[in-house]
Protein backbone atom coordinates (compact mmCIF):
# COMPACT_ATOMS: atom_id res chain seq x y z
CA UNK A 1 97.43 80.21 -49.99
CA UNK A 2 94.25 78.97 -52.03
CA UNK A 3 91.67 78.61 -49.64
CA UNK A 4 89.22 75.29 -50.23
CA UNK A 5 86.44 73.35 -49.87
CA UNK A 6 86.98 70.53 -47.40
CA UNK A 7 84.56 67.21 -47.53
CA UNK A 8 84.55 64.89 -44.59
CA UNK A 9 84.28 61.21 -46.06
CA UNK A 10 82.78 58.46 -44.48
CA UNK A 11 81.54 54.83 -45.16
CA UNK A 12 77.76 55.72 -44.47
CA UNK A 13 75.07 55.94 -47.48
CA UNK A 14 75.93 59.91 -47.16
CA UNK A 15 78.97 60.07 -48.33
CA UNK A 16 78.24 60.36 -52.19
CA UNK A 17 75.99 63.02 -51.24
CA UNK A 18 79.08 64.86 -49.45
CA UNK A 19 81.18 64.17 -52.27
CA UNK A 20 78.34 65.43 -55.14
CA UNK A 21 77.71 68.58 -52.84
CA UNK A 22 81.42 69.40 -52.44
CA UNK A 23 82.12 68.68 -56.17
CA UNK A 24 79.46 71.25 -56.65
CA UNK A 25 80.48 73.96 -54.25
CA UNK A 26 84.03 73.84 -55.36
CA UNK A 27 82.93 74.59 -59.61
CA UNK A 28 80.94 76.96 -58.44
CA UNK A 29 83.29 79.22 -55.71
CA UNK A 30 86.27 78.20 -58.40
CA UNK A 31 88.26 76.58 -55.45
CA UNK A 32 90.41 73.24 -55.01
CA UNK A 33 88.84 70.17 -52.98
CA UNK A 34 90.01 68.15 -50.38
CA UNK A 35 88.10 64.94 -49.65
CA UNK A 36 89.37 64.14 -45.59
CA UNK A 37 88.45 60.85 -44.62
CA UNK A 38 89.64 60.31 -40.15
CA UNK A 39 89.97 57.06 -38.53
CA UNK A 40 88.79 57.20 -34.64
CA UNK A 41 91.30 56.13 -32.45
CA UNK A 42 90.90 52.60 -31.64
CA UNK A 43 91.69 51.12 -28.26
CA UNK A 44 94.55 48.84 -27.88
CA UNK A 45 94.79 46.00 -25.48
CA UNK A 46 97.58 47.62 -24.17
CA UNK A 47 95.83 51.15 -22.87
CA UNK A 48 93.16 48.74 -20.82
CA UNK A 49 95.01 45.50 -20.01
CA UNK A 50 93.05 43.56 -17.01
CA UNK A 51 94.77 40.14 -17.77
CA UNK A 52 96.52 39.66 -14.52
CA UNK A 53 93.24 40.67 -12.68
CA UNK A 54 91.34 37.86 -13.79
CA UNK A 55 94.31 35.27 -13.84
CA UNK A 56 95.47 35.24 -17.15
CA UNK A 57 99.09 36.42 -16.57
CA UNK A 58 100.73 33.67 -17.28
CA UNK A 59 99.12 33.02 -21.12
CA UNK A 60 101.24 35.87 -23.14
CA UNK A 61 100.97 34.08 -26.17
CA UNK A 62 97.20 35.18 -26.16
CA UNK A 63 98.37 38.56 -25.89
CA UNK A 64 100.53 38.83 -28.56
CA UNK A 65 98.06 37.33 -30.77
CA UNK A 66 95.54 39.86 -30.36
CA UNK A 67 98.68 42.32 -30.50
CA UNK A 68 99.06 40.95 -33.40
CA UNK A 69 95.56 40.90 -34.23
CA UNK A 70 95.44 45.10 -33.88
CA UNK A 71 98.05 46.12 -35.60
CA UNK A 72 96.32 43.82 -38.85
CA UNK A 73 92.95 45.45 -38.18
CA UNK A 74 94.67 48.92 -37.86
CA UNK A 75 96.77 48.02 -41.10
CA UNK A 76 93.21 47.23 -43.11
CA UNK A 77 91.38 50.25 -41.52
CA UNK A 78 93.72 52.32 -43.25
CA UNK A 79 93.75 50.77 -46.54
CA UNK A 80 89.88 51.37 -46.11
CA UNK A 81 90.56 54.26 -46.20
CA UNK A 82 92.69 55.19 -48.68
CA UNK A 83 90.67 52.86 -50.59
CA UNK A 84 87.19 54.61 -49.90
CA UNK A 85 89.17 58.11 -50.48
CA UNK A 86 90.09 57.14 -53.99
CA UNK A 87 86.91 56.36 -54.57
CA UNK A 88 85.33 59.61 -53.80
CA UNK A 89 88.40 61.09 -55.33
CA UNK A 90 87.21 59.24 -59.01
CA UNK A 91 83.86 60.39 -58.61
CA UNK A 92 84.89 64.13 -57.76
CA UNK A 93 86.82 63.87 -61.10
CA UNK A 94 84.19 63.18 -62.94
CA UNK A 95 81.60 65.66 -61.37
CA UNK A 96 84.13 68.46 -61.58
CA UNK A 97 86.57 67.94 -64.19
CA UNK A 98 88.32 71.39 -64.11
CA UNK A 99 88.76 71.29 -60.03
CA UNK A 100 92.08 70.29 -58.55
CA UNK A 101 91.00 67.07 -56.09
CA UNK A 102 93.60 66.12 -53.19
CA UNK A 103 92.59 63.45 -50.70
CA UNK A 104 93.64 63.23 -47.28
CA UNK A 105 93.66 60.34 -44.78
CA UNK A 106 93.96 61.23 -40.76
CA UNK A 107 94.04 60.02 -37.48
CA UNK A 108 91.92 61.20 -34.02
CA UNK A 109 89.00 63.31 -33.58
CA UNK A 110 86.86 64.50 -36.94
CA UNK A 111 86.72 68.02 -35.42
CA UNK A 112 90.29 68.24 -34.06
CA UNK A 113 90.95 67.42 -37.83
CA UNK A 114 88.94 70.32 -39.40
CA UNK A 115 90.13 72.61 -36.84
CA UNK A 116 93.34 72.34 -37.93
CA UNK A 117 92.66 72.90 -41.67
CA UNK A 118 90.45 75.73 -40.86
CA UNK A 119 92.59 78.53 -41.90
CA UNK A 120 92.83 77.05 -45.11
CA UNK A 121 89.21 76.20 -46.09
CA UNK A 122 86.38 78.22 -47.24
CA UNK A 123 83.30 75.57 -46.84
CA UNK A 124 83.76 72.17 -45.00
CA UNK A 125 80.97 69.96 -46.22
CA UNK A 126 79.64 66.73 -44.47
CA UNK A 127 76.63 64.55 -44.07
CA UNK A 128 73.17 64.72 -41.85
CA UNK A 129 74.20 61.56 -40.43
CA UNK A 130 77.44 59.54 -40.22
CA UNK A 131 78.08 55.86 -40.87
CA UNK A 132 77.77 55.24 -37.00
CA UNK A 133 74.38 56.89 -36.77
CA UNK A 134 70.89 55.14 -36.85
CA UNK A 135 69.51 55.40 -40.27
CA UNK A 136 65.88 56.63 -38.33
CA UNK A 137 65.42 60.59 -39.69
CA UNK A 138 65.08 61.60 -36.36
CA UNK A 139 68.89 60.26 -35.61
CA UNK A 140 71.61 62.95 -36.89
CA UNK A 141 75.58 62.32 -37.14
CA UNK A 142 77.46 62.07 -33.36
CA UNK A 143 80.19 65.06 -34.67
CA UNK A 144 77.63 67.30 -36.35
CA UNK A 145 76.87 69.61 -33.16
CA UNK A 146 80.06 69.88 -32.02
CA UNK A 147 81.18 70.84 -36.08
CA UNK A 148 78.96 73.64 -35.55
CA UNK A 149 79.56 74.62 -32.32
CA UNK A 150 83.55 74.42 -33.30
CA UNK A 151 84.31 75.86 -36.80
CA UNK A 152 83.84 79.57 -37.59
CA UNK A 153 83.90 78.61 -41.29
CA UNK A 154 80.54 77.89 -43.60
CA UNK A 155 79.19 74.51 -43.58
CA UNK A 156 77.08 72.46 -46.20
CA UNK A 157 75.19 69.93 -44.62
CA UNK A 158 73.82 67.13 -46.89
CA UNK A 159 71.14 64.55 -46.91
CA UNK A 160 71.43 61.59 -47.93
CA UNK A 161 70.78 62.57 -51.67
CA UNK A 162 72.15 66.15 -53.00
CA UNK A 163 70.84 67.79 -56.01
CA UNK A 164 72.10 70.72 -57.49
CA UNK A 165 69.76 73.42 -55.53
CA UNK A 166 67.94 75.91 -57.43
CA UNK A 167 65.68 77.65 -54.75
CA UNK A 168 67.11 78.76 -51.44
CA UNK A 169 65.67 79.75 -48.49
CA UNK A 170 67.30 82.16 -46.43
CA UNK A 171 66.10 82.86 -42.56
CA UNK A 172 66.71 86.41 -42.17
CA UNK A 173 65.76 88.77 -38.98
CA UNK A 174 67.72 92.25 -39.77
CA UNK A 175 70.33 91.73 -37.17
CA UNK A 176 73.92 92.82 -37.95
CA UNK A 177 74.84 89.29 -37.94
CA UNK A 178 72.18 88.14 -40.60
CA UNK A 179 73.25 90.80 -42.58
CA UNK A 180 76.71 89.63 -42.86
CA UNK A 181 75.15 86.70 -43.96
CA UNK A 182 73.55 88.15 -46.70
CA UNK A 183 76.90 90.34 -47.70
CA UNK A 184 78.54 86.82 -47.89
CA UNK A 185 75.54 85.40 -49.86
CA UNK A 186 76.43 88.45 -51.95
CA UNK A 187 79.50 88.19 -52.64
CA UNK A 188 79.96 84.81 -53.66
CA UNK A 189 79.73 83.20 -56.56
CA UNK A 190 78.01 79.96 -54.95
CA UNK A 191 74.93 80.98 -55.31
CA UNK A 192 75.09 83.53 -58.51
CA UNK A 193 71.84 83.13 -60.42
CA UNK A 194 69.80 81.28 -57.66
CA UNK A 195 66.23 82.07 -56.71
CA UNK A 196 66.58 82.66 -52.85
CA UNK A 197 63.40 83.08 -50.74
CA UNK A 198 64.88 85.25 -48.18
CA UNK A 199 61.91 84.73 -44.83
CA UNK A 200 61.23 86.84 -41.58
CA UNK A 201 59.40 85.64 -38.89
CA UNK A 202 57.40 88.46 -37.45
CA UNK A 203 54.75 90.32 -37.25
CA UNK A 204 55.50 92.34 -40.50
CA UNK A 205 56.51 95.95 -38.59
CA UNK A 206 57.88 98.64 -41.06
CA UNK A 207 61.57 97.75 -39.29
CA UNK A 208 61.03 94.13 -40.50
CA UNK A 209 59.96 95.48 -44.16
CA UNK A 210 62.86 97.81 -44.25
CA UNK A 211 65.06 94.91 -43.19
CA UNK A 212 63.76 92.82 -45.58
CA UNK A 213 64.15 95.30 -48.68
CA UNK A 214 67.82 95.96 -47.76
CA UNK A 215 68.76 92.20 -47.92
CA UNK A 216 66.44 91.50 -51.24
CA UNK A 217 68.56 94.79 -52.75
CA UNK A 218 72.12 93.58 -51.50
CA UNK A 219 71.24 90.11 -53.10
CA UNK A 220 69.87 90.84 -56.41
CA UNK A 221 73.08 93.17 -56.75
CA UNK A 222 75.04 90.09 -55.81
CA UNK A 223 73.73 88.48 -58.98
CA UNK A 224 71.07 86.39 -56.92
CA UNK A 225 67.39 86.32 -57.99
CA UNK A 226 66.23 87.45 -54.57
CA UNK A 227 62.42 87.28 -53.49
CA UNK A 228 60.95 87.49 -49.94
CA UNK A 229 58.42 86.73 -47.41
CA UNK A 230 57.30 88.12 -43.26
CA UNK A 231 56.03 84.92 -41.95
CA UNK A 232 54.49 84.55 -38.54
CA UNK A 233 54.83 81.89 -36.07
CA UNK A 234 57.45 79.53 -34.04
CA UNK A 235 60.98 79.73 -36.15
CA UNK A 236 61.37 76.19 -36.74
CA UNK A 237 57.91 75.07 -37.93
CA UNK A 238 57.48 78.03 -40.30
CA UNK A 239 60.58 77.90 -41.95
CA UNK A 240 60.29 73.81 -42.31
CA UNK A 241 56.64 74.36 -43.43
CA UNK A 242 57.80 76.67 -45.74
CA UNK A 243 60.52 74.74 -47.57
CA UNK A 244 58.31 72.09 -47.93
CA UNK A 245 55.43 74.09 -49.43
CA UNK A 246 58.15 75.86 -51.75
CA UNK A 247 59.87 72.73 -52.66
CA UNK A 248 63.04 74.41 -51.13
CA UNK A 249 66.49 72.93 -52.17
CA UNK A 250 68.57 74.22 -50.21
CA UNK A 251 67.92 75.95 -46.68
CA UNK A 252 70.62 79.08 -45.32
CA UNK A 253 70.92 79.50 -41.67
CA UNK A 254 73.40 81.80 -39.61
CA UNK A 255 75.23 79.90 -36.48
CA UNK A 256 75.55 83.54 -35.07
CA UNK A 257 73.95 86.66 -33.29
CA UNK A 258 71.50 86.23 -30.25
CA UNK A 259 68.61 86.50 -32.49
CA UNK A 260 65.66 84.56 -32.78
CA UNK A 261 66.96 82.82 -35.78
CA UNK A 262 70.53 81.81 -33.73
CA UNK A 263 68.24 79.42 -31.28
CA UNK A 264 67.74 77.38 -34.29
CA UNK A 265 71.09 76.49 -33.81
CA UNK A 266 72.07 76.39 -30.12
CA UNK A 267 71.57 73.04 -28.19
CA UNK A 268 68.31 71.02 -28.52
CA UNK A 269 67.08 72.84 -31.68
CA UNK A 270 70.03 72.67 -33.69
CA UNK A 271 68.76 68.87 -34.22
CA UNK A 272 65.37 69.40 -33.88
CA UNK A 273 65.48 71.81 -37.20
CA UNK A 274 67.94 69.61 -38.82
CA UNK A 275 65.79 66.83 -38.28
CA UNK A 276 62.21 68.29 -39.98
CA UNK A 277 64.55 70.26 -43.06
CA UNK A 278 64.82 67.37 -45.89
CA UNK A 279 66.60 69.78 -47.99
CA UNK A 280 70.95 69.98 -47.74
CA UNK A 281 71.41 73.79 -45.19
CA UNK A 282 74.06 75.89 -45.82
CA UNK A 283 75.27 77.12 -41.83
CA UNK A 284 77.05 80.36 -41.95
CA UNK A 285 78.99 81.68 -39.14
């Protein structure tokens, strides 16, 4: 089985983005694309009825009216859907002519969803925000934690624009689980002919420079134009300061490891780092 890349669809002012950066990661990696759009489950008067409490027993005819009323609503959610899906579907056709595009339309949670296609997919790509969150930077999308908490699978996170990247920044720390970051930078063909800024934060020891040299080598024989950088200071800031001075496009993190780096992504400061990165981050796990 032909493992994919899996975009989550919504209706927010992402969702281009998602569907550019997927239509991207999927020419590059040579893999087929599935653009998954789910529909929330909606209460129905049914699961919640207080009619009787508040004396409105006898008046079913109101109640099968807005019986009525749900099953239209649930009837044009879904041909939202579809409709929104073909869309995206259209546009991933033209982006990546030579990639095999499916679509996919489901029911219940967003991460239930993705769990179950896990298996199968090799990147699952989805927005900063979602169409339900505040369009403030400082909001982020209600499912993204709990994506990363979840999935065991690499995930591209866009912004609300997405540009094909051209210099990476990598957060690296010499653990064995940043290093099997870098071996999967390595070997893939995502991010062949890249420049990637590949940053420590540290006081520069000679453990930290050895570190560092390994994962510039691995890269550059992985075909990516590898440069790096010891960088002192709080994790966050630096590497956010950084990418800004360096005009970063895309930003690497690993969801992994007790390191330093892996607090970045645990709890409170897995939004507070999305939040100050305007670039789209690649999370591996």
């Amino acid at each position: 089985m032909e493992r994919q890349v899996l975009a989550c669809i919504d209706d927010s002012p992402h969702a281009l983005a998602v569907c550019a950066a997927a239509s991207w990661a999927a020419e590059r990696i040579g893999a087929p694309l599935e653009l998954m759009h789910v529909l929330g489950k909606v209460q129905e008067l049914g699961e919640a009825d207080a009619s009787g409490q508040i004396g409105l027993g006898s008046r079913e005819h109101l109640r099968e009216q807005l019986t009525r009323l749900d099953e239209q609503r649930a009837k044009l959610t879904q041909q939202h859907g579809r409709e929104l899906l073909a869309a995206a579907q259209a546009q991933a056709e033209r982006s990546a002519p030579n990639t095999p595009v499916s679509v996919a339309l489901r029911h219940g949670e967003l991460v239930e969803a993705l769990s179950e296609r896990e298996a199968r997919t090799r990147l699952v790509v989805l927005g900063k925000r979602g169409e339900s969150a505040d369009a403030a930077r400082e909001h982020l999308g209600s499912n993204l934690e709990r994506v990363v908490r979840t999935l065991h699978t690499p995930i591209l996170v866009t912004p609300a624009e997405f540009h094909a990247p051209s210099r990476l920044l990598l957060a690296f720390d010499g653990s064995q689980t940043t290093r099997k970051g870098v071996e999967m930078i390595a070997d893939s063909p995502l991010l062949n002919g890249l420049v990637c800024h590949v940053v420590t934060i540290g006081a520069g020891t000679d453990d930290q420079r050895a570190q560092l040299d390994w994962a510039l080598n691995r890269l550059r024989e992985g075909q990516v134009e590898a440069e790096g950088r010891i960088l002192a200071g709080d994790v966050d800031e630096v590497l956010a300061d950084y990418a800004d001075q360096q005009q970063i496009d895309l930003m690497i993190m690993g969801a992994y490891g007790h390191s330093r780096i892996r607090h970045l992504l645990v709890g409170s400061t897995t939004t507070a780092m999305l939040r100050q990165v305007r670039s789209a981050t690649l999370i591996l796990r």
